[in-house]
PDB file of N, CA and C in Angstrom:
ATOM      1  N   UNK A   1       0.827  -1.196   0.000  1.00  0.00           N
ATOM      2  CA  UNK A   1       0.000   0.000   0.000  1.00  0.00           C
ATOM      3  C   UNK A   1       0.868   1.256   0.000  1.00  0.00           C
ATOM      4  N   UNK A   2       2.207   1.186   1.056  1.00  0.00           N
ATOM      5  CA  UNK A   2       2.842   1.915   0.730  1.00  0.00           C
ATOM      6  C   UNK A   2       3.497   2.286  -0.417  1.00  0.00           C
ATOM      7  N   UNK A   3       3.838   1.426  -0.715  1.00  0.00           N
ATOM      8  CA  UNK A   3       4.580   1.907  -1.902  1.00  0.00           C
ATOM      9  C   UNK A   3       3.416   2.168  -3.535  1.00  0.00           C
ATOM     10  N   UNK A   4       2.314   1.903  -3.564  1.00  0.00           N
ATOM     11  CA  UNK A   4       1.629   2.317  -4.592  1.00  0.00           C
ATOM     12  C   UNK A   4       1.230   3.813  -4.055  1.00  0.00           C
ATOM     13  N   UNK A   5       1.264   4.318  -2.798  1.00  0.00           N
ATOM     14  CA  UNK A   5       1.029   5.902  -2.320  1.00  0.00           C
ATOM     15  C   UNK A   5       2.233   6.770  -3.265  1.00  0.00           C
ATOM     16  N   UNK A   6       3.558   5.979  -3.020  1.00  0.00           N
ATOM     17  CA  UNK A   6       4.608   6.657  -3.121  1.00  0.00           C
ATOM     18  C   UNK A   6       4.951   6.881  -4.748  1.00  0.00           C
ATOM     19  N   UNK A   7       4.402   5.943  -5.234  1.00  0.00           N
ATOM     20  CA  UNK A   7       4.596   6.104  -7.014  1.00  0.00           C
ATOM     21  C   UNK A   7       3.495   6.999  -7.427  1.00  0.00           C
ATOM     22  N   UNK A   8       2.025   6.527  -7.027  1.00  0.00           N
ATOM     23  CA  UNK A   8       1.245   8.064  -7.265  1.00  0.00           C
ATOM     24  C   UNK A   8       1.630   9.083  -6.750  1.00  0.00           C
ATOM     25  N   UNK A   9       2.877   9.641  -5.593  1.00  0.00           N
ATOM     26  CA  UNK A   9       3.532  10.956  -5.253  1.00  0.00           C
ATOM     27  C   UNK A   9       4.213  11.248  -6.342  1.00  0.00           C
ATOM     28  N   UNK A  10       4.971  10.338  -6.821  1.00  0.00           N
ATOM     29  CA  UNK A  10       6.243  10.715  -7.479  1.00  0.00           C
ATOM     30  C   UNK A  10       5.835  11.432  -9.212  1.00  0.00           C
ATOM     31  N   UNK A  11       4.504  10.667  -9.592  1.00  0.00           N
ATOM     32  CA  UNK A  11       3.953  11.248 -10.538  1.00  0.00           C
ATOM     33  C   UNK A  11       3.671  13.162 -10.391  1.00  0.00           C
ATOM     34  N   UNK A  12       4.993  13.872 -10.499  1.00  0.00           N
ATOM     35  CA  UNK A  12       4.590  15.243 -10.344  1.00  0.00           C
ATOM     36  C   UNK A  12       3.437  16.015 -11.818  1.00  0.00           C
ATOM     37  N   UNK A  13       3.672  15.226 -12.742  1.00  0.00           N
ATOM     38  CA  UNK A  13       3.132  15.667 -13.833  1.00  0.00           C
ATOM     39  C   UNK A  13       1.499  15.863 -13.527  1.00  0.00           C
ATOM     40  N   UNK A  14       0.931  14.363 -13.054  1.00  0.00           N
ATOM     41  CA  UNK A  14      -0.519  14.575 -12.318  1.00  0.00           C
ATOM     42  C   UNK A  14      -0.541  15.493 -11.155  1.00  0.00           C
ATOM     43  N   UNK A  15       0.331  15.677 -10.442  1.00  0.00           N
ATOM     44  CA  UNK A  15       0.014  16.218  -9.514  1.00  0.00           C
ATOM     45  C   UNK A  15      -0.206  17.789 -10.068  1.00  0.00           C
ATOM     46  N   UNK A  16       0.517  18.083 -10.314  1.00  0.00           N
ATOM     47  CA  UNK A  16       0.166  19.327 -11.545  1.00  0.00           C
ATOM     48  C   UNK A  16      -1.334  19.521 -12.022  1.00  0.00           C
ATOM     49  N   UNK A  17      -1.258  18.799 -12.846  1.00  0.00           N
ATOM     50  CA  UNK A  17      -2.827  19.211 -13.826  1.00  0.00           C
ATOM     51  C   UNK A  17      -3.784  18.663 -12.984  1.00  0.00           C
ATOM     52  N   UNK A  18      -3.643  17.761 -11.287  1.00  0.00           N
ATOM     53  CA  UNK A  18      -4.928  18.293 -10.600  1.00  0.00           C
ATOM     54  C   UNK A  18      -5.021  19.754 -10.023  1.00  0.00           C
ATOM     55  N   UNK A  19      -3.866  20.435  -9.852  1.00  0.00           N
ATOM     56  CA  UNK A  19      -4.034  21.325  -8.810  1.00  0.00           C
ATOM     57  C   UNK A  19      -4.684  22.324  -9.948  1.00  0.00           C
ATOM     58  N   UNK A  20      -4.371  22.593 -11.226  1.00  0.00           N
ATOM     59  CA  UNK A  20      -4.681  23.263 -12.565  1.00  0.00           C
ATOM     60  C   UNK A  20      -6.210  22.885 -12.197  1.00  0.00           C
ATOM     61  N   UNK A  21      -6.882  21.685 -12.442  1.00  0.00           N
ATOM     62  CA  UNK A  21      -8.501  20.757 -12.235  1.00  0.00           C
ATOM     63  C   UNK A  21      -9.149  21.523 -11.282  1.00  0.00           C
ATOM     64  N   UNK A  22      -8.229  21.559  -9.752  1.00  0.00           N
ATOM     65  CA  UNK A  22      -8.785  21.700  -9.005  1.00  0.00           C
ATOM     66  C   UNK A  22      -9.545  23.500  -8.605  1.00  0.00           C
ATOM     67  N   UNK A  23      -8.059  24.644  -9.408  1.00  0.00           N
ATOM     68  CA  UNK A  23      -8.220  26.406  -9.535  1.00  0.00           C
ATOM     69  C   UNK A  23      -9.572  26.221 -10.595  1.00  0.00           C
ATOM     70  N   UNK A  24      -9.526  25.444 -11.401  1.00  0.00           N
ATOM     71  CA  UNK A  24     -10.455  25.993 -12.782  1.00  0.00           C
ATOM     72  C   UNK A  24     -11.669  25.227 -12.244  1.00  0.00           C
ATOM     73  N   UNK A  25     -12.288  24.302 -11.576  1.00  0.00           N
ATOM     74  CA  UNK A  25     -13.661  24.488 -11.676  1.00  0.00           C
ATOM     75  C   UNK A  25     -14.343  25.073 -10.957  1.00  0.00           C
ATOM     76  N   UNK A  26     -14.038  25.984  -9.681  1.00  0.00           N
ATOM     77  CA  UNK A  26     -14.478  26.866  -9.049  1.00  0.00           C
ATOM     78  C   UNK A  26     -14.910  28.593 -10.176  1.00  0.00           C
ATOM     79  N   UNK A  27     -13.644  28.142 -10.756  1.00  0.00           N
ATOM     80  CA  UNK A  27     -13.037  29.623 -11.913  1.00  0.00           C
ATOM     81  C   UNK A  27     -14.518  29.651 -12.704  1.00  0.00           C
ATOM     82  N   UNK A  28     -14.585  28.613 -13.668  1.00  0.00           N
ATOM     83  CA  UNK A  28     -15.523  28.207 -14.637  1.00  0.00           C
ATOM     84  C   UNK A  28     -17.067  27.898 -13.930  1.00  0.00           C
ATOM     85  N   UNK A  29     -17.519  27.753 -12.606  1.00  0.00           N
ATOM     86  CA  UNK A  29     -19.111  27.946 -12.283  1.00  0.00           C
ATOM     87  C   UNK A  29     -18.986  29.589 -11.768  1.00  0.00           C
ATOM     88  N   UNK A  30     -17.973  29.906 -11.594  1.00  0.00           N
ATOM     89  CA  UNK A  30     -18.264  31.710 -11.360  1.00  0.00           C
ATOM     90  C   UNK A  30     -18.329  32.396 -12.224  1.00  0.00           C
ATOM     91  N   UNK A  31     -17.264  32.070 -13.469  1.00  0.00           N
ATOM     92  CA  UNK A  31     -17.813  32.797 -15.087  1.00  0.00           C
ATOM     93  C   UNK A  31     -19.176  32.010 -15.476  1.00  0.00           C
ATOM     94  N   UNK A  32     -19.783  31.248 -15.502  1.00  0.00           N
ATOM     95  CA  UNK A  32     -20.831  30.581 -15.708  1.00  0.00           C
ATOM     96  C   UNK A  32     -22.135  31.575 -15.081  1.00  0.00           C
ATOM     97  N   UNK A  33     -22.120  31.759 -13.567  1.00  0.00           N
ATOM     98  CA  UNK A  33     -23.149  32.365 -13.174  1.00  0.00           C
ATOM     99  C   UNK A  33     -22.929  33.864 -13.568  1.00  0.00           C
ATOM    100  N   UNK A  34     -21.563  34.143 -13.516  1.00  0.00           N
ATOM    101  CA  UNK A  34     -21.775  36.106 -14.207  1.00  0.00           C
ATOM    102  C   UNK A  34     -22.217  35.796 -15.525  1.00  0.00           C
ATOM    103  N   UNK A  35     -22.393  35.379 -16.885  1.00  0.00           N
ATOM    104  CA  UNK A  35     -23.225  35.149 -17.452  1.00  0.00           C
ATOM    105  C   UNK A  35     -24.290  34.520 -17.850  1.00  0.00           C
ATOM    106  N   UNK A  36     -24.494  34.115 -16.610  1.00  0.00           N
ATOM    107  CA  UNK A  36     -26.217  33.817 -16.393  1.00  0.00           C
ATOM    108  C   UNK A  36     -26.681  32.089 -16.577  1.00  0.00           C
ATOM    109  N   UNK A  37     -25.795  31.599 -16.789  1.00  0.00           N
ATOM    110  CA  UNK A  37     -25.991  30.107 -17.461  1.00  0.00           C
ATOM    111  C   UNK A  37     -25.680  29.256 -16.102  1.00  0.00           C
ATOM    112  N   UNK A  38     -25.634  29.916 -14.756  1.00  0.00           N
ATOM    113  CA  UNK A  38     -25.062  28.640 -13.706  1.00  0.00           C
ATOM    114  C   UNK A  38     -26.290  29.172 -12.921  1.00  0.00           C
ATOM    115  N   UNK A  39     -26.310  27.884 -11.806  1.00  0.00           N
ATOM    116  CA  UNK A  39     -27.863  28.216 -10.606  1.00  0.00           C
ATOM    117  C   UNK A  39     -27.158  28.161  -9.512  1.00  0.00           C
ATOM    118  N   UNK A  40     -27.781  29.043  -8.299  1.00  0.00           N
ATOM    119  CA  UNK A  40     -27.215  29.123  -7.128  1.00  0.00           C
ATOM    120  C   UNK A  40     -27.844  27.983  -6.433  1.00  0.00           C
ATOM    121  N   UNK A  41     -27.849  27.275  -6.689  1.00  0.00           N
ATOM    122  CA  UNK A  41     -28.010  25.819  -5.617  1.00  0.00           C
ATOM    123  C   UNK A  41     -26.913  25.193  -4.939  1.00  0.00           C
ATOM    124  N   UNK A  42     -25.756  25.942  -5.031  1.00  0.00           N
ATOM    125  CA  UNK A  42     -24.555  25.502  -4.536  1.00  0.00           C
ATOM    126  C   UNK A  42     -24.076  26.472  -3.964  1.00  0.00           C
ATOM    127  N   UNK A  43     -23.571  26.295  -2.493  1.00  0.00           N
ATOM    128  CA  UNK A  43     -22.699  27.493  -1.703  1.00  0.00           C
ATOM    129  C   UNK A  43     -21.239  27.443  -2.039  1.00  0.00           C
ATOM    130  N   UNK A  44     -20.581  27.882  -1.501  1.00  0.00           N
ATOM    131  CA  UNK A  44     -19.579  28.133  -1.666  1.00  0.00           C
ATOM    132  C   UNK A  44     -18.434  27.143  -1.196  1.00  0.00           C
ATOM    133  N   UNK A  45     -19.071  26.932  -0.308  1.00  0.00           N
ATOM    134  CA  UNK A  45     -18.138  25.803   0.617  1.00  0.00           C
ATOM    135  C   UNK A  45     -18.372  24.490  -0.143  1.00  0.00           C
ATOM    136  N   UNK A  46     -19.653  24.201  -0.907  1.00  0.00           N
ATOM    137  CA  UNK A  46     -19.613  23.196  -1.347  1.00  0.00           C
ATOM    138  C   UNK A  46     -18.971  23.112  -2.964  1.00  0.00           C
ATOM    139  N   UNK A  47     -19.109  24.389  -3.330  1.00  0.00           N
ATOM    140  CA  UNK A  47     -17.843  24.154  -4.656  1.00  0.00           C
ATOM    141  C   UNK A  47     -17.129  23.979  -4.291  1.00  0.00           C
ATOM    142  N   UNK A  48     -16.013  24.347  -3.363  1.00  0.00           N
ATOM    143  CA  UNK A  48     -14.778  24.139  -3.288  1.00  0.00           C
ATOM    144  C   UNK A  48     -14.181  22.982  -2.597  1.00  0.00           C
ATOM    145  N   UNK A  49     -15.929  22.358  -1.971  1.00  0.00           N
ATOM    146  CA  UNK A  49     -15.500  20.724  -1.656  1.00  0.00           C
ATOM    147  C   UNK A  49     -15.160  19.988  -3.114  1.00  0.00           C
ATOM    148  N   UNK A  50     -16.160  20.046  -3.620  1.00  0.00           N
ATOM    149  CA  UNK A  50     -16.405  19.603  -4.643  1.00  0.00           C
ATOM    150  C   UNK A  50     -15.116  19.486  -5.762  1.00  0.00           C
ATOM    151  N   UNK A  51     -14.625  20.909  -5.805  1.00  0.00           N
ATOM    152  CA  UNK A  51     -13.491  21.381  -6.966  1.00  0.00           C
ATOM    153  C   UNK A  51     -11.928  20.529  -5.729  1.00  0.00           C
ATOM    154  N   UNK A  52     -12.208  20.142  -4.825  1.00  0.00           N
ATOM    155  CA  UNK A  52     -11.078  19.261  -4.450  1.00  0.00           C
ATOM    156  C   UNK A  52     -11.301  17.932  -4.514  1.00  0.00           C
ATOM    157  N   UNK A  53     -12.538  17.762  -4.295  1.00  0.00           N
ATOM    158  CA  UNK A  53     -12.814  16.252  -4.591  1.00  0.00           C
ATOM    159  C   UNK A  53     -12.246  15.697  -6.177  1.00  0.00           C
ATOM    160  N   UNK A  54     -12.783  16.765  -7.216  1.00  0.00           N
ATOM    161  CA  UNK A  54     -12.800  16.485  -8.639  1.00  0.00           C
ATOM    162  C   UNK A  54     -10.916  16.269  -9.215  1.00  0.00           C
ATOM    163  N   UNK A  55     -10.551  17.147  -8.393  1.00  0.00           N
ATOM    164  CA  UNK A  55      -8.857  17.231  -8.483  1.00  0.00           C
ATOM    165  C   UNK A  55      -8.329  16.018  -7.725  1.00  0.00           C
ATOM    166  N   UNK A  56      -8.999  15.982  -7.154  1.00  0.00           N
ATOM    167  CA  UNK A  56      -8.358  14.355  -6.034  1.00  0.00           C
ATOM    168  C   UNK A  56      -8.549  13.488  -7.076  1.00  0.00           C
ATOM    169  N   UNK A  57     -10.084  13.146  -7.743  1.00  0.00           N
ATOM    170  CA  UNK A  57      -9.835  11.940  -8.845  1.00  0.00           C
ATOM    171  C   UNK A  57      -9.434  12.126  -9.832  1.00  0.00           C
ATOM    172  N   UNK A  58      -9.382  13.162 -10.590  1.00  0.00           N
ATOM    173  CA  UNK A  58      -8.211  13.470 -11.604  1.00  0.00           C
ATOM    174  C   UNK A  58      -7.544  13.082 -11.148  1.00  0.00           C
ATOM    175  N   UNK A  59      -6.444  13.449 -10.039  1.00  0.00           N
ATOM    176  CA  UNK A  59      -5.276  12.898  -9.577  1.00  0.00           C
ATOM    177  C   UNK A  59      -5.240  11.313  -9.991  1.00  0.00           C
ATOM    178  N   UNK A  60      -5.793  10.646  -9.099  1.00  0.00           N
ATOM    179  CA  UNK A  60      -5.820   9.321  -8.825  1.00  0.00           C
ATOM    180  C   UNK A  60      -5.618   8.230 -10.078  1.00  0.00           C
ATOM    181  N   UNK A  61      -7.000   9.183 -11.009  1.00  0.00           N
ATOM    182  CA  UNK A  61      -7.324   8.056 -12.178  1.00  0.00           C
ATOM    183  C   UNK A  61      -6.219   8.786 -13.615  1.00  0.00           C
ATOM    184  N   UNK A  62      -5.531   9.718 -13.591  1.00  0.00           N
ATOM    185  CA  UNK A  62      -4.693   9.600 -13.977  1.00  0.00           C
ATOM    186  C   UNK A  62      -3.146   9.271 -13.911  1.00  0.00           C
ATOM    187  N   UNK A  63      -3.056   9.293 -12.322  1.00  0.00           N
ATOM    188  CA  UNK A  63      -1.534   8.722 -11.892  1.00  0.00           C
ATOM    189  C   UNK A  63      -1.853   7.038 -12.617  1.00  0.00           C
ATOM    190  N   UNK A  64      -2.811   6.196 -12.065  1.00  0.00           N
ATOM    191  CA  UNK A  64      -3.597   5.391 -12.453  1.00  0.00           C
ATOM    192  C   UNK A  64      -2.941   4.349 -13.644  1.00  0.00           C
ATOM    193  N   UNK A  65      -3.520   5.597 -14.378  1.00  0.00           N
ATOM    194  CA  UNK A  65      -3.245   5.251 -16.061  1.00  0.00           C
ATOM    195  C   UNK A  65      -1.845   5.578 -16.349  1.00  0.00           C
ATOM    196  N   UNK A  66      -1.614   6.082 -16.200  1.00  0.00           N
ATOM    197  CA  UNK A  66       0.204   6.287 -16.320  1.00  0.00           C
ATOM    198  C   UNK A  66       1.538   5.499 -15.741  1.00  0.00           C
ATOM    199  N   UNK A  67       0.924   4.816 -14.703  1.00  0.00           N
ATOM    200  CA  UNK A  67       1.653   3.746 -13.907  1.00  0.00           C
ATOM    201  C   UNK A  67       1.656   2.422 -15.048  1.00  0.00           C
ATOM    202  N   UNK A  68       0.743   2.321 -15.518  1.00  0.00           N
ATOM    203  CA  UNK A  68       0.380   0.908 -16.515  1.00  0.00           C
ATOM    204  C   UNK A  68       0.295   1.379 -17.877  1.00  0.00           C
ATOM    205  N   UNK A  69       0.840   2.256 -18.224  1.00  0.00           N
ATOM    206  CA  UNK A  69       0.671   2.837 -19.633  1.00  0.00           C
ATOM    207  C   UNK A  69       1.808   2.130 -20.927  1.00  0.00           C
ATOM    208  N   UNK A  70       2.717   1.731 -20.085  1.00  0.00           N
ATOM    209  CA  UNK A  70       3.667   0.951 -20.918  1.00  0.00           C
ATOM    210  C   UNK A  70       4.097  -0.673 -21.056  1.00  0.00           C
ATOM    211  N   UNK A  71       2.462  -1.216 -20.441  1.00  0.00           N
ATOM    212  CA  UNK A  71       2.312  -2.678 -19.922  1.00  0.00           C
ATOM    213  C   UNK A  71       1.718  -3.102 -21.743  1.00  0.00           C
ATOM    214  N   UNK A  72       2.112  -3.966 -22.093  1.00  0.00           N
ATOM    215  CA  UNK A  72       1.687  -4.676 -23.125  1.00  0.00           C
ATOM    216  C   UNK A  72       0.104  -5.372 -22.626  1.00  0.00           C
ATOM    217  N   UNK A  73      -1.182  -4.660 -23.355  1.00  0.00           N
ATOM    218  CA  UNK A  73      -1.915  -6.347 -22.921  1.00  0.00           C
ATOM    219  C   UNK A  73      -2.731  -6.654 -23.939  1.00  0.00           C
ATOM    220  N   UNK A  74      -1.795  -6.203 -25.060  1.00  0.00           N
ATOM    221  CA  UNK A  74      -2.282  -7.469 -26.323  1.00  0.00           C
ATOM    222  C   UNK A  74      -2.339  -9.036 -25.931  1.00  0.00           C
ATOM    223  N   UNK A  75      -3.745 -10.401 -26.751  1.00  0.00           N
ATOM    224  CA  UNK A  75      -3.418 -10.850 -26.491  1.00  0.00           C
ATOM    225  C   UNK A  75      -2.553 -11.788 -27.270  1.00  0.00           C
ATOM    226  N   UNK A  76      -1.828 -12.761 -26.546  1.00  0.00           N
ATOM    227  CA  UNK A  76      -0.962 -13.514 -27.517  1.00  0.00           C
ATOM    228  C   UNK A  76      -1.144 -14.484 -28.075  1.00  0.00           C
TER     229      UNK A  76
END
């Protein structure tokens, strides 16, 4: 367990484009509601649960895929 923590750390590239995931969907429902196309059914606290949750599985399911990206599984 440890050591599959430590290879999804080492992936800095994901770790990157969640934290990118995580600034822009807060960014994008606030330009959304200044032009009129988003609903206030969501506070504030819960976007920004939300916009970490969404960056957490970005994270995950792309460290994920990148760990096994150079596994052959044609079959033979």
């Amino acid at each position: 367990m440890k050591n599959a923590i430590k290879e999804l750390l080492a992936d800095r590239r994901s770790l990157k484009e969640a934290a990118v995931v995580t600034v822009l969907v807060p960014l994008v429902r606030y330009i959304m509601h200044l032009i009129g196309w988003g609903h206030g059914s969501f506070g504030w606290w819960e976007v920004i649960l939300g916009a970490l949750l969404t960056g957490g599985f970005y994270w995950v399911v792309t460290s994920g895929f990148r760990r096994f990206r150079d596994e052959d599984v044609t079959p033979s």
